[in-house]
Protein backbone atom coordinates (compact mmCIF):
# COMPACT_ATOMS: atom_id res chain seq x y z
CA UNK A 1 0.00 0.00 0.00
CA UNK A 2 1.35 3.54 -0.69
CA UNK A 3 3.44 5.31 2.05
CA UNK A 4 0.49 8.07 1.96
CA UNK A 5 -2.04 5.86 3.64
CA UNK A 6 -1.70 6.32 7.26
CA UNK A 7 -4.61 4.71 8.60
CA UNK A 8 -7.15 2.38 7.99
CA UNK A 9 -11.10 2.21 8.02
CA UNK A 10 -12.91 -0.94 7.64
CA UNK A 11 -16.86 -0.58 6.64
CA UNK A 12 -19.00 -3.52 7.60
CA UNK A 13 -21.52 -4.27 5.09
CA UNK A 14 -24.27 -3.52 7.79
CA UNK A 15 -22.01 -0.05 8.92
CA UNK A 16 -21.99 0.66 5.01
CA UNK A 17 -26.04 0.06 4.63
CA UNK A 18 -26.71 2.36 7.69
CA UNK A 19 -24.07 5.17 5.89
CA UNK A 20 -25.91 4.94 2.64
CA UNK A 21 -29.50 4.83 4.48
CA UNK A 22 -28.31 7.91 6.34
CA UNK A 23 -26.98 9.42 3.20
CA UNK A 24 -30.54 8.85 1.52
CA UNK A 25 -31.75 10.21 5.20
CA UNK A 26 -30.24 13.82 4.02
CA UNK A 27 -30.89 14.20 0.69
CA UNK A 28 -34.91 13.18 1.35
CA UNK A 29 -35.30 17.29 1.08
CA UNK A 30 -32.93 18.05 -1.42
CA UNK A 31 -35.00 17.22 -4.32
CA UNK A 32 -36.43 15.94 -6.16
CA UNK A 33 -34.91 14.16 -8.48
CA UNK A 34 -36.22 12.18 -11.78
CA UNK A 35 -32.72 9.98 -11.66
CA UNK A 36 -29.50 8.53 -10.11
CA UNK A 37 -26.58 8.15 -11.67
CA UNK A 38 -24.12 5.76 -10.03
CA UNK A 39 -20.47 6.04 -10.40
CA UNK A 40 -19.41 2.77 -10.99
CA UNK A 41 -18.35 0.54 -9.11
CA UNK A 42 -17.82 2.25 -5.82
CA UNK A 43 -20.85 3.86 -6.22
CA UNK A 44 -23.34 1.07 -7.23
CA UNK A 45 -24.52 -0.10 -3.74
CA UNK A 46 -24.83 3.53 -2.61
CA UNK A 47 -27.35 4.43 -5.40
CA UNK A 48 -28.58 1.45 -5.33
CA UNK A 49 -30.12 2.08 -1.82
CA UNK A 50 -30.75 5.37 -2.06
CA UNK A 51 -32.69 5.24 -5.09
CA UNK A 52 -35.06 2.89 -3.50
CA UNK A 53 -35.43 4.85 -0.09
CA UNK A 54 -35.99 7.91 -2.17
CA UNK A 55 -38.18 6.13 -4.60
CA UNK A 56 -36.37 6.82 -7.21
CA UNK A 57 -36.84 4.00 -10.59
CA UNK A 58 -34.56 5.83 -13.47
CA UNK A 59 -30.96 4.50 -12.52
CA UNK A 60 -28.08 5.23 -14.74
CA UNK A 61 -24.35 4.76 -14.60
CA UNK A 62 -21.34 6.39 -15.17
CA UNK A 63 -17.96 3.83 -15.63
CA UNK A 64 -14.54 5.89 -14.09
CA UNK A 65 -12.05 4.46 -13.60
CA UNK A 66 -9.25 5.73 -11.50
CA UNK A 67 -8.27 2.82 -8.54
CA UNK A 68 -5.86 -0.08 -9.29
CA UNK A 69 -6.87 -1.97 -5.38
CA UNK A 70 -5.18 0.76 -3.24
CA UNK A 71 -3.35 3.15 -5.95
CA UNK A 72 -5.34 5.75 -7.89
CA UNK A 73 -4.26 5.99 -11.60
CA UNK A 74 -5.03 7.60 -14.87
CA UNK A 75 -8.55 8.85 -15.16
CA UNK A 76 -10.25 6.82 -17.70
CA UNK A 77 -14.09 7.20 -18.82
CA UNK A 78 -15.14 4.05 -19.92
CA UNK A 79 -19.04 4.47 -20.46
CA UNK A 80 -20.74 7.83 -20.44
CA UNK A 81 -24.19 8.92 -19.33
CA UNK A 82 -26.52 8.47 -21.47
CA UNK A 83 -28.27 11.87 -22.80
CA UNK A 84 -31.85 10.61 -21.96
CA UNK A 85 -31.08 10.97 -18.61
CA UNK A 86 -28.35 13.38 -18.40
CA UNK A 87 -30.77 15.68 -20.37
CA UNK A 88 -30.58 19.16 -21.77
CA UNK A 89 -30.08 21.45 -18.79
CA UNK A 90 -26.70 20.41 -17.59
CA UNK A 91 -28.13 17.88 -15.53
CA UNK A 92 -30.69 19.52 -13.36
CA UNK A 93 -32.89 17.23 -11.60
CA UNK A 94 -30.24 14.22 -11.30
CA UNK A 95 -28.45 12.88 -7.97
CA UNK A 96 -25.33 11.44 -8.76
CA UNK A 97 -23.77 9.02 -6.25
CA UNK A 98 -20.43 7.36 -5.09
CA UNK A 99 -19.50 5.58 -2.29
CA UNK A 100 -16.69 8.26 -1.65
CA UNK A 101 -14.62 11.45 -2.33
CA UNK A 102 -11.02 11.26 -2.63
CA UNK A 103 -8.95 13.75 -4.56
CA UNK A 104 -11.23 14.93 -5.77
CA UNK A 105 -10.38 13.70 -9.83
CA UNK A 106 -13.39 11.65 -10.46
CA UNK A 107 -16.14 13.69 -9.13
CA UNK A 108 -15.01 16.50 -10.87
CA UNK A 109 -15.20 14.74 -14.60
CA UNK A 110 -18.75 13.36 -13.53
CA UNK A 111 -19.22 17.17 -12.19
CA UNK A 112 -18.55 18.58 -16.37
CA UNK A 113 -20.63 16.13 -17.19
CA UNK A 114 -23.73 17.17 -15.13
CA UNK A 115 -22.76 20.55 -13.69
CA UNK A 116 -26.23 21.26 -12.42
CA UNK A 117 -26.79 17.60 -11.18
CA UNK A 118 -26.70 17.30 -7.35
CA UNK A 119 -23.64 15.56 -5.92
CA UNK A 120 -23.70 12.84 -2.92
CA UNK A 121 -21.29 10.68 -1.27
CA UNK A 122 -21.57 8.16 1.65
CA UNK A 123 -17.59 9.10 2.75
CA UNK A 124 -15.71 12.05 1.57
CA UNK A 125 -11.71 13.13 2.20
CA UNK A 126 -10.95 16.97 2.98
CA UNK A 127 -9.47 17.22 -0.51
CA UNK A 128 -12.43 15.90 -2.54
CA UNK A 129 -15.03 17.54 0.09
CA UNK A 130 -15.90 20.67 -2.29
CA UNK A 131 -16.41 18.48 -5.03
CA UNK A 132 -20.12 16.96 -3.03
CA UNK A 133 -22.73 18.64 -2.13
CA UNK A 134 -24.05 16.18 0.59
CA UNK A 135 -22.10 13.10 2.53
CA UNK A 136 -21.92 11.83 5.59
CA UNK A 137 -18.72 10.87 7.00
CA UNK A 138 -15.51 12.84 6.43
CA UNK A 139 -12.68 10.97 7.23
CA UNK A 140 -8.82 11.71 7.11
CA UNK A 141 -6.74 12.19 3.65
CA UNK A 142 -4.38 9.57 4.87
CA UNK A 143 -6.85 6.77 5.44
CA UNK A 144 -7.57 4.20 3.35
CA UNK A 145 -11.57 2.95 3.55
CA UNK A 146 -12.00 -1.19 3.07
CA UNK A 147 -14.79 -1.21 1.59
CA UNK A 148 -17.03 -4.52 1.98
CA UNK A 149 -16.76 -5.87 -0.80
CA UNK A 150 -13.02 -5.40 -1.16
CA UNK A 151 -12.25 -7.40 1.88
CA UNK A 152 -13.24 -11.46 2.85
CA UNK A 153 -13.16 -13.16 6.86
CA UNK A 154 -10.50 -14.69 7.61
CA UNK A 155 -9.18 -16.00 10.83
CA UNK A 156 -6.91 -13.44 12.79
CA UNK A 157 -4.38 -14.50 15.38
CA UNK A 158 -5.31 -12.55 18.72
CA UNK A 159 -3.17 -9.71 19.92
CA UNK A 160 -1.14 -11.83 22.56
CA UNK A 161 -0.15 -14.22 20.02
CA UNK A 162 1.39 -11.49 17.43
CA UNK A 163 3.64 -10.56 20.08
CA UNK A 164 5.16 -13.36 20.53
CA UNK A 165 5.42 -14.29 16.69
């Protein structure tokens, strides 16, 4: 893992449901809006809740790539949005979703895209913060958030028993 990544944050899936069910919590009076775009992948389970807690049926997504596990890389856009939903005023009307904020680099491609579209994360990073216009948890630059579905149980030797190792 890069030298940049301090700390660490695991999310439960049951912590990340509660995040995203909050997130949906906060943006119940920011609309409405007539569709979600997801920003795939990170941000498919995110939209994927709020759009039904919202009520929302017109889901659309948005492929970015910019993560290789735990390095970001080159920005690529490999699927757009498509114009029936991204529409003709810039956006207006759509929530677009991720499961986080980081630098900042991704959200503000998806933000060209849809400049009037309103902007919603479940975790955002003070660098990437501006980027949103709603979250819920900020956490540190320098930590790296596991994800649930980046990460599988495995046993783990108790504390006592690393020392000695």
């Amino acid at each position: 893992m890069d030298e940049k990544w301090q700390k660490s944050f695991p999310v439960s899936w049951d912590q990340f449901h509660r995040d995203a069910r909050a997130l949906a919590w906060r943006l119940n009076g920011a609309g409405p809006f007539r569709a979600v775009v997801a920003i795939t992948r990170g941000g498919l389970v995110p939209a994927a809740v709020v759009a039904r807690e919202l009520g929302i049926r017109v889901i659309e997504s948005v492929c970015v790539a910019s993560y290789d596990y735990d390095r970001q890389g080159e920005l690529q856009v490999l699927k757009t949005i498509s114009p029936a939903v991204a529409g003709t005023e810039g956006g207006a009307g759509v929530l677009i979703v991720d499961d986080l904020v980081d630098t900042g680099a991704t959200a503000r491609v998806v933000r060209e895209m849809l400049p009037r579209a309103h902007f919603a994360t479940v975790y955002a990073k003070p660098a990437g913060r501006p980027m949103v216009d709603t979250f819920v948890t900020e956490v540190s630059q320098d930590t790296w958030i596991y994800l649930p579905w980046d990460m599988g149980l495995q046993f783990t030797p108790p504390i006592g028993d690393r020392a000695t190792a």
